[in-house]
PDB file of N, CA and C in Angstrom:
ATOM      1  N   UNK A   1     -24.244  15.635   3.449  1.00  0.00           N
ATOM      2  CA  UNK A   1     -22.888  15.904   3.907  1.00  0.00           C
ATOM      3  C   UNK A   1     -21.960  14.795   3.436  1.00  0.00           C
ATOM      4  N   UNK A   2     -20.875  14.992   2.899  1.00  0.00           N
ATOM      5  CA  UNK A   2     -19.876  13.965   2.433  1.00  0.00           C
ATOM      6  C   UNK A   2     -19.068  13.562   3.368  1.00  0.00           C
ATOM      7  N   UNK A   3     -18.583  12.350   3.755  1.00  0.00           N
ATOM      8  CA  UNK A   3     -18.260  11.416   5.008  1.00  0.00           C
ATOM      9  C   UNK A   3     -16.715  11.232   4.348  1.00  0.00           C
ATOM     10  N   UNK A   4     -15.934  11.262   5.495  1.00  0.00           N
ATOM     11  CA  UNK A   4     -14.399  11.721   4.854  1.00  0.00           C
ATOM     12  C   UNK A   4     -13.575  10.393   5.116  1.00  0.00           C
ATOM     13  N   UNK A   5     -12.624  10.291   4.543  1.00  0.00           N
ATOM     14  CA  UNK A   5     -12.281  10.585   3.325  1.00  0.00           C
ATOM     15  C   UNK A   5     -13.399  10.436   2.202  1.00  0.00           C
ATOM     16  N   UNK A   6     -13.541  11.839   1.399  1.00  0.00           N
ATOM     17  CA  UNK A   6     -14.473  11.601   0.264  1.00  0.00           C
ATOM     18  C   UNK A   6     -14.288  10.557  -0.673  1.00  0.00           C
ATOM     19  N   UNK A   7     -14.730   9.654  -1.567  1.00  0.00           N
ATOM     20  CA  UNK A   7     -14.707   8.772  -3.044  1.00  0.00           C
ATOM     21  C   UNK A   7     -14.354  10.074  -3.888  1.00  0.00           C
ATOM     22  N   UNK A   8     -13.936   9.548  -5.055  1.00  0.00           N
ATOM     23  CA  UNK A   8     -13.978  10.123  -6.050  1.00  0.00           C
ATOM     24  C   UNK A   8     -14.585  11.153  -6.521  1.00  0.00           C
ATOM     25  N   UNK A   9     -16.358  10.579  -6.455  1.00  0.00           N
ATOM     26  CA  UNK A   9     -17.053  11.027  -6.983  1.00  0.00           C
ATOM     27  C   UNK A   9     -17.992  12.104  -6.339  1.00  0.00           C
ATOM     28  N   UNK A  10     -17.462  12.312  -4.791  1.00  0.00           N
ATOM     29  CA  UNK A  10     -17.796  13.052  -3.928  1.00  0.00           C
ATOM     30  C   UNK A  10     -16.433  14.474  -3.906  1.00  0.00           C
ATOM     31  N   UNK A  11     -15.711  14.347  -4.266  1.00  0.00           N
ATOM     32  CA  UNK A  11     -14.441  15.129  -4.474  1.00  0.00           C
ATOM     33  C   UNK A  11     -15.246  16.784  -4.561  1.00  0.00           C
ATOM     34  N   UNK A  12     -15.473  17.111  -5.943  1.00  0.00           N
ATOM     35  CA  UNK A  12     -16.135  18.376  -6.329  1.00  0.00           C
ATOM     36  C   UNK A  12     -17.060  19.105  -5.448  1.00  0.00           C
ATOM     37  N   UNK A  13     -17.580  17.962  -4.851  1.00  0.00           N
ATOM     38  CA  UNK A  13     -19.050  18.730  -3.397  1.00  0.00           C
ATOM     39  C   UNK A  13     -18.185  18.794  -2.283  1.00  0.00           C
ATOM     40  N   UNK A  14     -17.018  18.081  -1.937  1.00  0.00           N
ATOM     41  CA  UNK A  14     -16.722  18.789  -0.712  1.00  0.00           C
ATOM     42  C   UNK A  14     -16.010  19.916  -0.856  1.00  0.00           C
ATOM     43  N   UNK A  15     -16.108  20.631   0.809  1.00  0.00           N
ATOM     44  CA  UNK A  15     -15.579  21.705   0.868  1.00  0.00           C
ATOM     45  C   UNK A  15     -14.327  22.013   0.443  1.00  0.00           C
ATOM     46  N   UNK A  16     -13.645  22.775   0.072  1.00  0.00           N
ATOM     47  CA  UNK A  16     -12.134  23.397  -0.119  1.00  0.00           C
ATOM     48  C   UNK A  16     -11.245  22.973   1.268  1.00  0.00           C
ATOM     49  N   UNK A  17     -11.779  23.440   2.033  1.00  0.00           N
ATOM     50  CA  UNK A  17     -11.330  23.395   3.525  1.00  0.00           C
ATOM     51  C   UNK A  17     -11.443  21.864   4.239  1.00  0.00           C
ATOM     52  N   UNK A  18     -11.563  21.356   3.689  1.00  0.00           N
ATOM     53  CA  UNK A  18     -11.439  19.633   4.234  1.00  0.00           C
ATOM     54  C   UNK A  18     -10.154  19.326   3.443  1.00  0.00           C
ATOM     55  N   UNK A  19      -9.785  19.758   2.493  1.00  0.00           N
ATOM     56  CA  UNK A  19      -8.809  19.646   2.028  1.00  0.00           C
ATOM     57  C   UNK A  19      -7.592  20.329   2.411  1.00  0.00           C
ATOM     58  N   UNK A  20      -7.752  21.336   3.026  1.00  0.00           N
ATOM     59  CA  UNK A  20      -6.723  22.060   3.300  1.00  0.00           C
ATOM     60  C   UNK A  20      -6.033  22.014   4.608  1.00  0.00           C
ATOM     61  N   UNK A  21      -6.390  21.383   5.295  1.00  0.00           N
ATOM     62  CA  UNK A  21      -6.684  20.494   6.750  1.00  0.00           C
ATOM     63  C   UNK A  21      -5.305  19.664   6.483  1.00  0.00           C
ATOM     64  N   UNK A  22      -5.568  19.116   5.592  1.00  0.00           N
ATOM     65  CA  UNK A  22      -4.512  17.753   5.344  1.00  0.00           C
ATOM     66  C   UNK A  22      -3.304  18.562   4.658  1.00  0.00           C
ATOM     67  N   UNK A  23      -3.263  19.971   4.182  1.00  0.00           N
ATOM     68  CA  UNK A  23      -2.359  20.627   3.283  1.00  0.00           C
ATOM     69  C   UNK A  23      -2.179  20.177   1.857  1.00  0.00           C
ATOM     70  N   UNK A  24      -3.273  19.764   1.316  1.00  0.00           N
ATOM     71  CA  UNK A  24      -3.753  19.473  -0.289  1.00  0.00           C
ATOM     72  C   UNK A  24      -4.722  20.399  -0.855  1.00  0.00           C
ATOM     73  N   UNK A  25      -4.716  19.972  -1.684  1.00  0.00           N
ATOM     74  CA  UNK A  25      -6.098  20.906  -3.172  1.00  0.00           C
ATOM     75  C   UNK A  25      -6.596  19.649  -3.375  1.00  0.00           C
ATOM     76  N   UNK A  26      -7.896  20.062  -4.028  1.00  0.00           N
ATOM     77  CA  UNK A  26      -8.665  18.822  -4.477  1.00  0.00           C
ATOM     78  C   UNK A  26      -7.975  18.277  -5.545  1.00  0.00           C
ATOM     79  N   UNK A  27      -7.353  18.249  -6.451  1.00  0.00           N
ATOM     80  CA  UNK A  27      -6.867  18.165  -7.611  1.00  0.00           C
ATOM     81  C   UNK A  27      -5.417  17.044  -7.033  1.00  0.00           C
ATOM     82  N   UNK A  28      -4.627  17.638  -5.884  1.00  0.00           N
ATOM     83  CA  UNK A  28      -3.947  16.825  -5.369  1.00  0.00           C
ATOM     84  C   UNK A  28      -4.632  15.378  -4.934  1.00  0.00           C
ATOM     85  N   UNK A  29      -5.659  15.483  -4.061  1.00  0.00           N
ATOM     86  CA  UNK A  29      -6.164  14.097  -3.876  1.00  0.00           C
ATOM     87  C   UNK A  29      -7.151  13.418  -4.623  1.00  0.00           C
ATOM     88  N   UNK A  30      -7.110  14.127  -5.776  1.00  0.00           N
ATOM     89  CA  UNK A  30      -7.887  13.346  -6.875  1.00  0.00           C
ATOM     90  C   UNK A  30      -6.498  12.430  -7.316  1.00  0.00           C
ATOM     91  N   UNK A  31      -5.627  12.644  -7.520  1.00  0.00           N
ATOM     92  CA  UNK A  31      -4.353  12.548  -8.512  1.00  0.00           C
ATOM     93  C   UNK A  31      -4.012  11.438  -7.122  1.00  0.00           C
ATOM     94  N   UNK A  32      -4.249  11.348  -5.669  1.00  0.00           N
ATOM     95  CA  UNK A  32      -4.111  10.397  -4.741  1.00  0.00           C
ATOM     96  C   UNK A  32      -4.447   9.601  -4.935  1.00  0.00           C
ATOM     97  N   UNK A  33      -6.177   9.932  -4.827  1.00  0.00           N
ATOM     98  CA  UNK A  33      -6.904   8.804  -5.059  1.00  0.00           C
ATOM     99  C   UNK A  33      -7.146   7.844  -6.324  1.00  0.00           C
ATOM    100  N   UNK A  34      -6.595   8.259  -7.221  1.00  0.00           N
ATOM    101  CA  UNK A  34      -6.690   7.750  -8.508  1.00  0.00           C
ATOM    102  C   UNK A  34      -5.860   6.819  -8.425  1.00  0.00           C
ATOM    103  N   UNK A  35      -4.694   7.062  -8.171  1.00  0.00           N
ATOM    104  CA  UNK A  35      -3.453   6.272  -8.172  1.00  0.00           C
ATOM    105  C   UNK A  35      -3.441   5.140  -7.350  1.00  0.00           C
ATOM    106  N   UNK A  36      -4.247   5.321  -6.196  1.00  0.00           N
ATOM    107  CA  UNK A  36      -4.143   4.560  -5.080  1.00  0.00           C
ATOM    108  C   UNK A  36      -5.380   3.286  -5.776  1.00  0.00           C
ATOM    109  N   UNK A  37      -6.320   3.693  -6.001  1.00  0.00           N
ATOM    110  CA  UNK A  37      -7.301   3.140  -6.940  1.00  0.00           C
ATOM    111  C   UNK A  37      -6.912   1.972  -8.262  1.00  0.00           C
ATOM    112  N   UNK A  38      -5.674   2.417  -8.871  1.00  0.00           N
ATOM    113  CA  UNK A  38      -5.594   1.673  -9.861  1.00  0.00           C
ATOM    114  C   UNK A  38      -4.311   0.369  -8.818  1.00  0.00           C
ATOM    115  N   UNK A  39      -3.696   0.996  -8.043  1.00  0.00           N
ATOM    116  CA  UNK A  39      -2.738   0.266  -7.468  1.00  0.00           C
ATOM    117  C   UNK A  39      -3.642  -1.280  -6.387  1.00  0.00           C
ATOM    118  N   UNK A  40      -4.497  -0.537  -6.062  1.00  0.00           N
ATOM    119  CA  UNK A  40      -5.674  -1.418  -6.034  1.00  0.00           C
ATOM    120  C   UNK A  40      -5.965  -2.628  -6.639  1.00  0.00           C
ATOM    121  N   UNK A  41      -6.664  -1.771  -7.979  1.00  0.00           N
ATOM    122  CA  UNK A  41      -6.761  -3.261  -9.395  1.00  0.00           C
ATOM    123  C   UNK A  41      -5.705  -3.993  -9.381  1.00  0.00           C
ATOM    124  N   UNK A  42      -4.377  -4.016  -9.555  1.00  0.00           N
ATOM    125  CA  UNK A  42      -3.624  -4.586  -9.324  1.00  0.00           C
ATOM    126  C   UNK A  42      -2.902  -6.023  -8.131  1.00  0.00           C
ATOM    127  N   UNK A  43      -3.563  -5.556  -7.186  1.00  0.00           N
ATOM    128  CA  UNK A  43      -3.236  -5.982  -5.765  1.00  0.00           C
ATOM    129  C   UNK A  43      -3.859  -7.510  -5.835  1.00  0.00           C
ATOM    130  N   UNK A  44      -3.347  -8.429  -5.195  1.00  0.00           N
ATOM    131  CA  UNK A  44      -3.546  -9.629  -5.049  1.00  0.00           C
ATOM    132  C   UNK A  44      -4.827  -9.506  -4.386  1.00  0.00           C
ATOM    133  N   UNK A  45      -5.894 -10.375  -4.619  1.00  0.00           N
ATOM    134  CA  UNK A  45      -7.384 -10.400  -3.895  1.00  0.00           C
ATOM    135  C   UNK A  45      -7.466 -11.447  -2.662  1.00  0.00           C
ATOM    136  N   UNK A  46      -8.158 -11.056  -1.693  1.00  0.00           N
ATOM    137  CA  UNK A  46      -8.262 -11.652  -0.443  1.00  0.00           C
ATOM    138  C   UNK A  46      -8.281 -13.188  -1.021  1.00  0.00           C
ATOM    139  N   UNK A  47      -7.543 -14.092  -0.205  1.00  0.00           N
ATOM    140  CA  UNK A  47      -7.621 -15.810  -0.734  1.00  0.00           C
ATOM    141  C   UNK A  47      -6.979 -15.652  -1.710  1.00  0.00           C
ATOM    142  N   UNK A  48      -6.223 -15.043  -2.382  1.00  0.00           N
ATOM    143  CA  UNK A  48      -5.284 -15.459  -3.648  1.00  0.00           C
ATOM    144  C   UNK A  48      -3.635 -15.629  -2.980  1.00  0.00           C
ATOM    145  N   UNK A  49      -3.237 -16.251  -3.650  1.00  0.00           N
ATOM    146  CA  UNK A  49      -1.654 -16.341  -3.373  1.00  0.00           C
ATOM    147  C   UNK A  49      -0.920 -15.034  -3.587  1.00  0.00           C
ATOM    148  N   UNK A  50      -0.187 -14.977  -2.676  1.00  0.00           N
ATOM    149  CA  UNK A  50       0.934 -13.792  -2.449  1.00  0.00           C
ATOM    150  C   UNK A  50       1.471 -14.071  -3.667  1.00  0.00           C
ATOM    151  N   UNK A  51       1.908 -12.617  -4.494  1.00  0.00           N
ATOM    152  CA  UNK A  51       2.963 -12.834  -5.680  1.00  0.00           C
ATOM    153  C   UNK A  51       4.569 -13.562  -4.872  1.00  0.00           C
ATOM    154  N   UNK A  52       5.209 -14.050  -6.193  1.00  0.00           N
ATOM    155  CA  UNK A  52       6.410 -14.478  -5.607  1.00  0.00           C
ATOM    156  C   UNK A  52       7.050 -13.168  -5.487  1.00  0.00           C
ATOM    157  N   UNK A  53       7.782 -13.249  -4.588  1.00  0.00           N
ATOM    158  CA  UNK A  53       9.216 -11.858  -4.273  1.00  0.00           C
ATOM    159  C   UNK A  53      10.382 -12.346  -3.473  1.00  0.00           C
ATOM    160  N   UNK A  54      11.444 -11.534  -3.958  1.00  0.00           N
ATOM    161  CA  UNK A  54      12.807 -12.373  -3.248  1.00  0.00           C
ATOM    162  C   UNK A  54      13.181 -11.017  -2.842  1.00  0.00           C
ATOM    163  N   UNK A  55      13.932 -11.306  -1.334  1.00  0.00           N
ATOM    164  CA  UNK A  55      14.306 -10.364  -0.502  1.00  0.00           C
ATOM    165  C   UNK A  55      15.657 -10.757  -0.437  1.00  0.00           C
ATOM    166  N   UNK A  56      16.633  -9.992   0.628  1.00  0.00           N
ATOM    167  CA  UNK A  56      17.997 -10.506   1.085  1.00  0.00           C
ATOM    168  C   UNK A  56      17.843 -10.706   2.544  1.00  0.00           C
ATOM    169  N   UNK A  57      18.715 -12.082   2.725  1.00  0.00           N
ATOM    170  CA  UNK A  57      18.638 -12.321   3.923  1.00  0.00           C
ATOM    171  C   UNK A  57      19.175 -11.316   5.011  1.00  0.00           C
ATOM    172  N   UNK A  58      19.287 -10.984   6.385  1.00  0.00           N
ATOM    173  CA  UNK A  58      19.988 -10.245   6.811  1.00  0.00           C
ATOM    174  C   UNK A  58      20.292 -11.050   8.071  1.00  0.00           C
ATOM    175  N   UNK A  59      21.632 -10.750   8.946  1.00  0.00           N
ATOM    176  CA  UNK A  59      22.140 -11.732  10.190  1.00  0.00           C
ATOM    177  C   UNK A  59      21.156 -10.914  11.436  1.00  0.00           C
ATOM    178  N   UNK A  60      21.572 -11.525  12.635  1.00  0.00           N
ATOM    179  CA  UNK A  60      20.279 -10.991  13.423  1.00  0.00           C
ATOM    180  C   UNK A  60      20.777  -9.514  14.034  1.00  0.00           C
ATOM    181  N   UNK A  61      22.124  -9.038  13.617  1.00  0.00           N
ATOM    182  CA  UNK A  61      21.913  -7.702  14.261  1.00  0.00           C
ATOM    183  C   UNK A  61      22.006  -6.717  12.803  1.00  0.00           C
ATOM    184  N   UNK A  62      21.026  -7.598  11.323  1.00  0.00           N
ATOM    185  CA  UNK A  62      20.636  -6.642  10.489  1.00  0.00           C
ATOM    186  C   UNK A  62      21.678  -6.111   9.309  1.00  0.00           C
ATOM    187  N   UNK A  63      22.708  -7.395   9.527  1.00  0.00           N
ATOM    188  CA  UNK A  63      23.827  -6.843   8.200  1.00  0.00           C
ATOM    189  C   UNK A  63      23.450  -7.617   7.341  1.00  0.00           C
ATOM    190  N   UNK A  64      24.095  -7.350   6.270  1.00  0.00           N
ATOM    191  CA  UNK A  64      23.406  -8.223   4.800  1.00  0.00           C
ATOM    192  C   UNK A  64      24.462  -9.064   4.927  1.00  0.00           C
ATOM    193  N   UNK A  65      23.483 -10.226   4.396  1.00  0.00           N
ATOM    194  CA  UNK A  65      24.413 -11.305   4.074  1.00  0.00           C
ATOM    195  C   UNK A  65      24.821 -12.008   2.374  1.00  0.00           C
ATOM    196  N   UNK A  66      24.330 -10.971   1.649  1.00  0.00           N
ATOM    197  CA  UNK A  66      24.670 -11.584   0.096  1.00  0.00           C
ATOM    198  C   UNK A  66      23.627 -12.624  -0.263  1.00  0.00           C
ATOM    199  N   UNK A  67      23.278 -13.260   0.542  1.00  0.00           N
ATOM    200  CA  UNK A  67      22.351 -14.465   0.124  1.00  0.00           C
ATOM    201  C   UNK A  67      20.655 -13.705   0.158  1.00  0.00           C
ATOM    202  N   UNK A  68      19.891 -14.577  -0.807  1.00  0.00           N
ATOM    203  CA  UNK A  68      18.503 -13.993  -1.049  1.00  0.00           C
ATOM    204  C   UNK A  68      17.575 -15.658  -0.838  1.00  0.00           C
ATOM    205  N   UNK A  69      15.942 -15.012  -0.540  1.00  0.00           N
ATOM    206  CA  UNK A  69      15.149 -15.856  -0.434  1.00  0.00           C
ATOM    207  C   UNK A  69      13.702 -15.398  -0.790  1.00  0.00           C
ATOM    208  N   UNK A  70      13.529 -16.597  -1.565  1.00  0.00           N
ATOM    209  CA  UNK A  70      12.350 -16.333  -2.598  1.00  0.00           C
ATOM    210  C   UNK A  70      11.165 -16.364  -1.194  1.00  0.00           C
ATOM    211  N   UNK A  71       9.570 -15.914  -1.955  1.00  0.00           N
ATOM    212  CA  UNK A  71       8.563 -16.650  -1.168  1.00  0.00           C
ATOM    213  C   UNK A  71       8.587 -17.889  -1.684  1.00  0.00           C
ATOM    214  N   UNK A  72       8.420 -18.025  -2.833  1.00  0.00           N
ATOM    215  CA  UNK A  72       8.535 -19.572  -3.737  1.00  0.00           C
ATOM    216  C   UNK A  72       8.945 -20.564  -2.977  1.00  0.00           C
ATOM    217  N   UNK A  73      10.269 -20.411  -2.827  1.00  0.00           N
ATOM    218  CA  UNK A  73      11.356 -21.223  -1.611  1.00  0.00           C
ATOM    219  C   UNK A  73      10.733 -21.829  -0.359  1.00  0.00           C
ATOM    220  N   UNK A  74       9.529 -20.980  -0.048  1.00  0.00           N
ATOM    221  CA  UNK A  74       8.871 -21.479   1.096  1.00  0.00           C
ATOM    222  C   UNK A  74       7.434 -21.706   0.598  1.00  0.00           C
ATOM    223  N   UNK A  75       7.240 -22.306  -0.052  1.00  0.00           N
ATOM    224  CA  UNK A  75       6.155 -22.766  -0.318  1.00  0.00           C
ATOM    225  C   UNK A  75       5.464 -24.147   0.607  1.00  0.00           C
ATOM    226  N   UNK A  76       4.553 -24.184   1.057  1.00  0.00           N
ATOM    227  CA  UNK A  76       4.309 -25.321   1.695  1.00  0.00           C
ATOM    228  C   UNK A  76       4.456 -24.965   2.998  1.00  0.00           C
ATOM    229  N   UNK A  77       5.433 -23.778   3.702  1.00  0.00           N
ATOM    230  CA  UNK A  77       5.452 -23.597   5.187  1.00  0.00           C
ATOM    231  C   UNK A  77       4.683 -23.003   5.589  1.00  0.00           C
ATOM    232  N   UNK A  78       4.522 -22.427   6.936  1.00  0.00           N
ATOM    233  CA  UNK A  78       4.029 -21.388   7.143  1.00  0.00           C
ATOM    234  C   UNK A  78       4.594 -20.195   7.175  1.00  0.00           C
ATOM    235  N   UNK A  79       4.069 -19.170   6.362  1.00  0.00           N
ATOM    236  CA  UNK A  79       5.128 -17.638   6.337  1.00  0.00           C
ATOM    237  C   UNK A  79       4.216 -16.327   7.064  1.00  0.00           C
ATOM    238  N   UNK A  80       4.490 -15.417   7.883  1.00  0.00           N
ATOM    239  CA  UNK A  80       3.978 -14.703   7.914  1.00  0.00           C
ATOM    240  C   UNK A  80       4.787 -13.326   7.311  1.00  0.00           C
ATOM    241  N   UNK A  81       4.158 -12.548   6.468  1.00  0.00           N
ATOM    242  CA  UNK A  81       4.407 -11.231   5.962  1.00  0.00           C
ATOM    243  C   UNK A  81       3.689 -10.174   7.105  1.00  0.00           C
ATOM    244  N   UNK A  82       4.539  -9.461   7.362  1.00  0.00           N
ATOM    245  CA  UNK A  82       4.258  -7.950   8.446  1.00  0.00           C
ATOM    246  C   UNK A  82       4.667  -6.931   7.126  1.00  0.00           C
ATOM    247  N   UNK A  83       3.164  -6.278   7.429  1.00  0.00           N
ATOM    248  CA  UNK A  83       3.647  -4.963   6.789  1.00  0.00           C
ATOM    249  C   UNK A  83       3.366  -3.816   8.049  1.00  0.00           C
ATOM    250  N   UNK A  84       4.309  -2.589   7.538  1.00  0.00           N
ATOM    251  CA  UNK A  84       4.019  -1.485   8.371  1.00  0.00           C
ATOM    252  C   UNK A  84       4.620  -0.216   7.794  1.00  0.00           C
ATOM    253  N   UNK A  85       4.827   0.808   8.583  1.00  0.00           N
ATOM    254  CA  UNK A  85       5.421   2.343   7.673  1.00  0.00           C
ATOM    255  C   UNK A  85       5.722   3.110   9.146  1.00  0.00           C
ATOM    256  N   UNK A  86       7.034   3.752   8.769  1.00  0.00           N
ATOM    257  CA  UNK A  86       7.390   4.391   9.404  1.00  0.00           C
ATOM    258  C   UNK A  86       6.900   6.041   9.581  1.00  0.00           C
ATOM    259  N   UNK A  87       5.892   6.363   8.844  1.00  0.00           N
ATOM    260  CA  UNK A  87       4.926   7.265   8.760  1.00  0.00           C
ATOM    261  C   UNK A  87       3.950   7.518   9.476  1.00  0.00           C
TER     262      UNK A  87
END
């Protein structure tokens, strides 16, 4: 029995209907998983340094303020990054 989310290479043996659950075709979450896969290779590895990225500052009730800040800029502090999704 294939344990879900399927790999790749489990794709073709599962059912149609595990897929259709989620409102995809296999072909759709091949074309998911692929993508998600190479975005992967890419991705900074556990213990490596965060890439640099510059954001804009914003005031505390969330308006922009024109001014930007690197991670670079804070090098040496402590930073914490939150990720999340409104999904």
């Amino acid at each position: 029995m294939v344990r879900h989310p399927p790999t790749l290479d489990q794709i073709d043996e599962t059912p149609e209907e595990v897929f259709e659950q989620y409102g995809i075709t296999k072909e759709e979450y091949r074309i998911r998983q692929t993508n998600r896969l190479a975005r992967d290779n890419t991705a900074p590895k556990v213990g490596e340094p965060a890439p640099n990225f510059k954001l804009e500052k914003l005031t505390e009730n969330g308006s922009r303020t024109g001014e930007h800040c690197s991670l670079s800029d804070l090098r040496g502090k402590p930073v914490t990054l939150v990720f999340g999704s409104y999904t």
